[in-house]
Structure formats: structure tokens, C-alpha cells
Protein backbone atom coordinates (compact mmCIF):
# COMPACT_ATOMS: atom_id res chain seq x y z
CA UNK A 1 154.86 167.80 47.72
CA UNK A 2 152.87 169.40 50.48
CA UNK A 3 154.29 168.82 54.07
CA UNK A 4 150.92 168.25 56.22
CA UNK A 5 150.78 166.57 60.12
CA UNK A 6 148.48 165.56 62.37
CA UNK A 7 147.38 167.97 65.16
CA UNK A 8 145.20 166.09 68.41
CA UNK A 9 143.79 167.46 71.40
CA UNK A 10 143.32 164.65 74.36
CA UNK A 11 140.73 165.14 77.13
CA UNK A 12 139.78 163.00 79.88
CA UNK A 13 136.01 163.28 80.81
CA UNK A 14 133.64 162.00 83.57
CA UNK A 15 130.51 159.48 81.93
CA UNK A 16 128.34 162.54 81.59
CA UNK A 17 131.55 164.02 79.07
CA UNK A 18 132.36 166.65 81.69
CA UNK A 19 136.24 167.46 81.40
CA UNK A 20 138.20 166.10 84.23
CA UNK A 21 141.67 167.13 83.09
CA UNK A 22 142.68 168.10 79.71
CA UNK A 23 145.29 170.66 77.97
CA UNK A 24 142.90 174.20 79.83
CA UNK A 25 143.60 172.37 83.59
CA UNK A 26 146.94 170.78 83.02
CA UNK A 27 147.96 174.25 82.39
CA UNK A 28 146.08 175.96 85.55
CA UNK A 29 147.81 172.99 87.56
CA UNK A 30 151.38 174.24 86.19
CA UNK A 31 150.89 177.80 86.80
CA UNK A 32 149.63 177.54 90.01
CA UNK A 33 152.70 175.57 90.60
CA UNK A 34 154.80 178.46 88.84
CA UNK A 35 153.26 181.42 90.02
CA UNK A 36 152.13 179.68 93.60
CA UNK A 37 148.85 182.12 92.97
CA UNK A 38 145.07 181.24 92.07
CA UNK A 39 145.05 185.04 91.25
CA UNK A 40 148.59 185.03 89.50
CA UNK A 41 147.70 181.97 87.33
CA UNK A 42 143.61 183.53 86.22
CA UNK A 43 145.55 186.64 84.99
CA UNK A 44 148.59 184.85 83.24
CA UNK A 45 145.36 182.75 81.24
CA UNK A 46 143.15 185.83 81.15
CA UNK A 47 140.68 183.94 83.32
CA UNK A 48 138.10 185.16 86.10
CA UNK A 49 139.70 183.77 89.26
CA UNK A 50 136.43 181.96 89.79
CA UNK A 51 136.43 180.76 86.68
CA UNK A 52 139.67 178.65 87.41
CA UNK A 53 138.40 177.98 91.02
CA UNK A 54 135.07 176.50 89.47
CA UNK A 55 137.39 174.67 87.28
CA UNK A 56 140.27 173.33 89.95
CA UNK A 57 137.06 172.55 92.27
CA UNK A 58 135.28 170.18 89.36
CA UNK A 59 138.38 167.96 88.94
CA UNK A 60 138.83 167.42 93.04
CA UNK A 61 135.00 166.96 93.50
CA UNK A 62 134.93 164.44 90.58
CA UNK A 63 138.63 162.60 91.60
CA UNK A 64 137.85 163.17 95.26
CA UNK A 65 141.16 164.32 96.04
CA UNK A 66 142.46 167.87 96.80
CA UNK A 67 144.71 168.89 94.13
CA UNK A 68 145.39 172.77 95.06
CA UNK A 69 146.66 173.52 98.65
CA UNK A 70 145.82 177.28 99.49
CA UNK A 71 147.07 179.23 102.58
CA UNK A 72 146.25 182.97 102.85
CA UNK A 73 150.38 183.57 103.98
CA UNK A 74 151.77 181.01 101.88
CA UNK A 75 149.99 181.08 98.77
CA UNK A 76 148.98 177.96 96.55
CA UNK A 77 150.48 174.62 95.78
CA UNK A 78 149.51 171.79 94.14
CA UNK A 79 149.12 168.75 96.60
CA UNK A 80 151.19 165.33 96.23
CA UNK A 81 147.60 164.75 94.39
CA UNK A 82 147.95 167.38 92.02
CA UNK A 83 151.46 166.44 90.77
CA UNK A 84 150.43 163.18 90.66
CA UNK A 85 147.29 164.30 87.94
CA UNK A 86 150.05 166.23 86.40
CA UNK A 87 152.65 163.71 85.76
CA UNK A 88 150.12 161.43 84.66
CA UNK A 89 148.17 163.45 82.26
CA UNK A 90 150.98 164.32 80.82
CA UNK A 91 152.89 160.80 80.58
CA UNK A 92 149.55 159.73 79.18
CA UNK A 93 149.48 162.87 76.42
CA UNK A 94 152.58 161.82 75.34
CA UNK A 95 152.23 158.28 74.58
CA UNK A 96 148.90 159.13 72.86
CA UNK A 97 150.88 161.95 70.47
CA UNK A 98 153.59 158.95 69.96
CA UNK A 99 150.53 157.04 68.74
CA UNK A 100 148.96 159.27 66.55
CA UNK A 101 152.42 160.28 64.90
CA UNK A 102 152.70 156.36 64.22
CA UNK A 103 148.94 156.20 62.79
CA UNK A 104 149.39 159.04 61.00
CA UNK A 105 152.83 157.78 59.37
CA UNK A 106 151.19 154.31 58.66
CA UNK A 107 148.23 155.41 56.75
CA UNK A 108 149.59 159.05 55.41
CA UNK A 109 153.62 157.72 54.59
């Protein structure tokens, strides 16, 4: 018999569809929090640095919260906001995984 699963991507969007946090930003968040770089974390992902600026920027404008706490001497960190995002997109990926995996048991055996 062929051994087959269920693979899911979870976004959440703003009303217009525009991502507010999905897999692309939850890792940004953690690198920045890794690396304590903007610069560090675009060249780990192979981004422009504006390109995860524009992105970081979209999420606070939409949340209205800063998430990403920059200091020329110090570097980045994410903000008690940020880790809070973090924590729950990620408590909320993994209960929606859990889901699937039981939907996908209950219909596929």
C-alpha cells in the first residue's frame, strides 16, 4: 500500500488577503531573534534587506504594534510584541496541523 500524508500551509491575512503572519515572517521573526540582525537574517533567507523590512513593517502597520526593536549599537530584537506574534502563531500552527492530521486520519484511515 502506498504511504501518502497530508501537507498544509496556514496563513493569517488582513480582509483585503494581505499576509499578516504566516510560515515567510514567522521565520524573519526567529532569525532576527537568532542572528539579532535585519541584515544577518535577509542573507540567511536570501532576501533584499528591504524586502524583509517592507515585510516586518506590513505586519506592525496592520497589528499596530512594533514587533522588531532596532538600535544602530545593539542590533535587533523582537519586542515583548513580537514574541508574543511568535508564540501565538505558532501555538495556533500547531493545533491546526493536530487538526488536519485528525481530518486526514478520519476520512483517509
Amino acid at each position: 500500500m502506498l504511504s501518502f500524508r497530508l501537507k498544509s500551509r496556514h496563513w493569517v491575512v488582513d480582509e483585503k488577503g494581505d499576509i499578516i503572519i504566516g510560515e515567510g515572517r514567522k521565520e524573519i521573526l526567529e532569525n532576527i531573534r537568532k542572528t539579532g540582525s535585519i541584515n544577518k537574517t535577509a542573507k540567511v533567507m536570501k532576501m533584499s534587506y528591504k524586502a524583509v523590512w517592507s515585510k516586518i513593517k506590513t505586519t506592525e502597520q496592520f497589528m499596530r504594534v512594533k514587533l522588531v526593536d532596532t538600535n544602530r549599537r545593539r542590533g535587533s530584537r523582537l519586542t515583548r510584541e513580537g514574541e508574543d506574534l511568535l508564540r501565538k502563531y505558532s501555538r495556533l500552527k500547531r493545533r491546526c496541523l493536530e487538526a488536519d492530521d485528525k481530518i486526514f486520519r478520519s476520512i483517509f484511515g
